[in-house]
N, C-alpha and C. Protein backbone atom coordinates (compact mmCIF):
# COMPACT_ATOMS: atom_id res chain seq x y z
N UNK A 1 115.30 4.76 22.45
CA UNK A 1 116.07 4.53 23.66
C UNK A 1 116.75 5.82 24.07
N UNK A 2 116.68 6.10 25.55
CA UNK A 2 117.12 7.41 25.72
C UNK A 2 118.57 7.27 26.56
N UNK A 3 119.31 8.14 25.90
CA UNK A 3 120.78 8.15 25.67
C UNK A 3 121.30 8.26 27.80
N UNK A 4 122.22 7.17 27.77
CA UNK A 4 122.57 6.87 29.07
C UNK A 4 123.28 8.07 29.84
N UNK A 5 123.36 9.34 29.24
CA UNK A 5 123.89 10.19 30.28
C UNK A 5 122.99 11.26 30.07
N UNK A 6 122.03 11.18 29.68
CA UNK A 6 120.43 12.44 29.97
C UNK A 6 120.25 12.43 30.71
N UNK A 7 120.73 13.44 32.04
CA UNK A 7 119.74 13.59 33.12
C UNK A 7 118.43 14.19 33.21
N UNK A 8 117.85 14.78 32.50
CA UNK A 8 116.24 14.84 32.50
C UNK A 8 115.57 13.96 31.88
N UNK A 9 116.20 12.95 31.25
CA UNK A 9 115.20 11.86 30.30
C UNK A 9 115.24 11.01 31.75
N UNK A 10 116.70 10.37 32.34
CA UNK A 10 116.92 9.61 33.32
C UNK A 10 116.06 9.86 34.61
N UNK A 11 115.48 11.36 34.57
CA UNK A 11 114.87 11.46 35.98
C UNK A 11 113.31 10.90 35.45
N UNK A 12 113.01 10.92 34.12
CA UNK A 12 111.63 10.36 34.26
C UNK A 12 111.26 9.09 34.11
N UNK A 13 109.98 8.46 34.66
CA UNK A 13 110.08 7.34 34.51
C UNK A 13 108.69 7.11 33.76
N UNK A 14 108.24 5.59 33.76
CA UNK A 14 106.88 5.10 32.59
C UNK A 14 105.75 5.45 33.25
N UNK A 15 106.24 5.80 34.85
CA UNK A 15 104.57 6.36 35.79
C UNK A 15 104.64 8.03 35.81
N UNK A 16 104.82 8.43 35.05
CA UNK A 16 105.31 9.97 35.55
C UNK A 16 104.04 10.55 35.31
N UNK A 17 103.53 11.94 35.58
CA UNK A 17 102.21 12.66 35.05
C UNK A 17 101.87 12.70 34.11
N UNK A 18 103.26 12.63 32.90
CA UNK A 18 102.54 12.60 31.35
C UNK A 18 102.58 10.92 30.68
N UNK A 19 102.02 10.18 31.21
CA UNK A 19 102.58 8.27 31.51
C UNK A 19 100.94 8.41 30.11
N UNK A 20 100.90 7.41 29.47
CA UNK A 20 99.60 7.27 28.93
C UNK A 20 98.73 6.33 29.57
N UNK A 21 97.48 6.53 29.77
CA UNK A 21 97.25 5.62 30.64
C UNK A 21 96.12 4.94 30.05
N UNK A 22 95.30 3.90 29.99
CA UNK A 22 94.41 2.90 29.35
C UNK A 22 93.11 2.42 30.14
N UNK A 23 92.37 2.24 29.62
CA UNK A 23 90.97 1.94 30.32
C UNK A 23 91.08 0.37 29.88
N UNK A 24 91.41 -0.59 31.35
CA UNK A 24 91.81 -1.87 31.46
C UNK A 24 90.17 -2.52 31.20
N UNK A 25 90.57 -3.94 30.47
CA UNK A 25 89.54 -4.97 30.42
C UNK A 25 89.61 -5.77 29.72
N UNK A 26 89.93 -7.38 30.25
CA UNK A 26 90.43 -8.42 29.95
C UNK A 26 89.30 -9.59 30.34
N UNK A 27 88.86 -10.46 29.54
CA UNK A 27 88.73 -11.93 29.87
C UNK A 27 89.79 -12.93 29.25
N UNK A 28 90.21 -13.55 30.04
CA UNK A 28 91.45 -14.87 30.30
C UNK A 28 90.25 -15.90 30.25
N UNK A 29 91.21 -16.98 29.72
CA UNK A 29 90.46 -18.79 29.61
C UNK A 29 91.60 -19.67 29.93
N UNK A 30 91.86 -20.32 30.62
CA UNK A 30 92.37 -20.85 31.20
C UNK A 30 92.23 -22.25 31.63
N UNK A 31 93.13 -23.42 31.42
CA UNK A 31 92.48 -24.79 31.96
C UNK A 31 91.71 -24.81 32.93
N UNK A 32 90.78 -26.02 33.38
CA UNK A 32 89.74 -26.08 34.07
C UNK A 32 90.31 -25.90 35.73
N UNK A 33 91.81 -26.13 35.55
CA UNK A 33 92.60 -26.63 36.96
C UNK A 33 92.62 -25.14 37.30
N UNK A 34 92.90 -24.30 36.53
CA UNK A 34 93.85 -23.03 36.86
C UNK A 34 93.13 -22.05 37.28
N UNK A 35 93.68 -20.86 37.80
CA UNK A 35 92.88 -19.75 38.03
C UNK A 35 93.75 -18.77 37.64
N UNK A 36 92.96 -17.61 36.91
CA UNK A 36 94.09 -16.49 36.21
C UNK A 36 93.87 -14.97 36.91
N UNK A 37 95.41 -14.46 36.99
CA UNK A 37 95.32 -13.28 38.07
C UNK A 37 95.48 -11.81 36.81
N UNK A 38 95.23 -11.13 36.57
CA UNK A 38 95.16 -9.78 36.08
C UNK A 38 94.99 -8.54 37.32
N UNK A 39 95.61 -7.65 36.77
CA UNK A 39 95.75 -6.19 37.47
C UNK A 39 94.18 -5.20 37.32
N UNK A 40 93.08 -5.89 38.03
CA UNK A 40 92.21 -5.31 37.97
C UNK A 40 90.86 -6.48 39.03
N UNK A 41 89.58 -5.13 38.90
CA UNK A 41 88.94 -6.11 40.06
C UNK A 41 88.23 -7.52 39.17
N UNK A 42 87.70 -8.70 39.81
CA UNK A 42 87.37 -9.60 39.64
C UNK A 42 85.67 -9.28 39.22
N UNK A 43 84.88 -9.08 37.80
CA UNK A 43 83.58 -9.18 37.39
C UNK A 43 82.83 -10.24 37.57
N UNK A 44 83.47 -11.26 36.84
CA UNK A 44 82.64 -12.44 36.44
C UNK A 44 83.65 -13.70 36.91
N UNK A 45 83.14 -14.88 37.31
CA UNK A 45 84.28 -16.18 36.73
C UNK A 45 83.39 -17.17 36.35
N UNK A 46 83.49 -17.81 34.96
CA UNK A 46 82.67 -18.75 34.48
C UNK A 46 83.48 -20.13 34.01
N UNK A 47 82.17 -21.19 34.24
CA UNK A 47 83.24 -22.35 33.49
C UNK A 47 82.37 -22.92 32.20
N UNK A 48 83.16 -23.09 30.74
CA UNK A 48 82.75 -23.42 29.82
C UNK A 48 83.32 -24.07 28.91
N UNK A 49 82.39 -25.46 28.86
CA UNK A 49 83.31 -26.27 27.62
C UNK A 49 84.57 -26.45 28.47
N UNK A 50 84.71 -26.98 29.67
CA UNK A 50 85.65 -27.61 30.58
C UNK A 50 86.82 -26.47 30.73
N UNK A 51 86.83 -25.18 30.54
CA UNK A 51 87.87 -24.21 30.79
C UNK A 51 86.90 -23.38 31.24
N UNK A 52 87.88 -22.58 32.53
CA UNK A 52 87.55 -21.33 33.10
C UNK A 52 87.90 -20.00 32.73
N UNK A 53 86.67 -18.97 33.19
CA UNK A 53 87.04 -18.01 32.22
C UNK A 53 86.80 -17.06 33.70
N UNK A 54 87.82 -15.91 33.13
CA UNK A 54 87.45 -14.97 34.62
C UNK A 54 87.86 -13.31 33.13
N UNK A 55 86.99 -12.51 34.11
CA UNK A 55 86.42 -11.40 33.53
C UNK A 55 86.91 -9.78 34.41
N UNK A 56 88.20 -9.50 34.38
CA UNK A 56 88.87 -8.76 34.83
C UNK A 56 88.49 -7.55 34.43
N UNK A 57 88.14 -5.64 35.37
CA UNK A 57 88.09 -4.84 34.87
C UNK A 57 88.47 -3.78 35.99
N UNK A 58 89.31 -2.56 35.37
CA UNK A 58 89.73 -1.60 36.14
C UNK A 58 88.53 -0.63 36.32
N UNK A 59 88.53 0.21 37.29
CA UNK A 59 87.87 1.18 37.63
C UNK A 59 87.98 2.61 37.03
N UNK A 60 88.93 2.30 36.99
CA UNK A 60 89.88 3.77 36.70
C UNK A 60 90.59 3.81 35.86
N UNK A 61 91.50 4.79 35.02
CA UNK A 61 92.44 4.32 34.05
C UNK A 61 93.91 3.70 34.79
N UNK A 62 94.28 3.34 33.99
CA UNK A 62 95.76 2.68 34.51
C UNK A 62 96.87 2.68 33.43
N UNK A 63 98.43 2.84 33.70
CA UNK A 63 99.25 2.67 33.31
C UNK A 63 98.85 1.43 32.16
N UNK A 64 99.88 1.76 30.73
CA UNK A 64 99.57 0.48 30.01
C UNK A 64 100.92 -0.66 30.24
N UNK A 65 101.08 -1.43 31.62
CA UNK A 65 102.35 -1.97 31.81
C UNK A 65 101.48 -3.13 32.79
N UNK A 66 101.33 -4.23 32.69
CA UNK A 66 100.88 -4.75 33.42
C UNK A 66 101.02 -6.54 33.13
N UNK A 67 100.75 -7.24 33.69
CA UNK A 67 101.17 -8.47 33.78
C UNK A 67 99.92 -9.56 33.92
N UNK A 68 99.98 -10.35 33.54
CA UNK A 68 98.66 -11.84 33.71
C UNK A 68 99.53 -13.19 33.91
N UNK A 69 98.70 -13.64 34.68
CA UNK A 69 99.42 -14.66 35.51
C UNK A 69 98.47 -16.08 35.56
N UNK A 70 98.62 -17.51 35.10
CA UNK A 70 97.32 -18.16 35.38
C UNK A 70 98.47 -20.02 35.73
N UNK A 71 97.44 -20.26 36.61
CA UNK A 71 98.49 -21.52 37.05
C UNK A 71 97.51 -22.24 38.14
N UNK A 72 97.89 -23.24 38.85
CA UNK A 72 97.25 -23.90 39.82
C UNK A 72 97.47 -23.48 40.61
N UNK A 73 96.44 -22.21 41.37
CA UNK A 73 97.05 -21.69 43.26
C UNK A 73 95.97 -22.49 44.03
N UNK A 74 96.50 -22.03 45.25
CA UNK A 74 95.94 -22.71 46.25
C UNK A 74 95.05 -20.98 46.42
N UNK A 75 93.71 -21.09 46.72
CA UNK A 75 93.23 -19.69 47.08
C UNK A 75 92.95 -19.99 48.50
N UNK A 76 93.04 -19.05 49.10
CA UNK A 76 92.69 -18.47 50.32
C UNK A 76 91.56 -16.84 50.38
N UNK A 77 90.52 -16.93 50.80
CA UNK A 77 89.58 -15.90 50.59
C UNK A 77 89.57 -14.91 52.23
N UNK A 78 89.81 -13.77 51.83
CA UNK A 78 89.32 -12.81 53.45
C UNK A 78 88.13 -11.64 53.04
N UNK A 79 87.97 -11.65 54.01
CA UNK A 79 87.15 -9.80 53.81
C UNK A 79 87.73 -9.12 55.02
């Protein structure tokens, strides 16, 4: 933990240039109802053995800070 009156620790933050960053890739399973959101593009979505599975992957590297989310939405689709 970096000490509350460092002003050069305080000016940096977890996205900065020297941030470590991770080559993302996740599959989630999820009840049959639900649909699960991850920080990356959409590969695959399969259903098996009455649960859904979706197959999340980044392009690029990314920050290792990120969040998954899975619940009953209502989707709405655009292009």
């Amino acid at each position: 933990m970096i000490k509350q009156k460092d002003p050069f620790r305080l000016s940096k933050n977890l996205f900065g240039d020297d941030a470590d960053y991770i080559n993302f890739e996740m599959v989630i399973g999820t009840s049959k109802e639900q649909t699960a959101i991850a920080p990356a593009y959409l590969e695959k979505k399969w259903e098996e053995n009455s649960r859904n599975y979706f197959h999340y992957k980044m392009v690029v590297p990314m920050c290792n800070f990120y969040s998954m989310l899975s619940a009953e939405y209502e989707v709405k689709k655009d292009k």
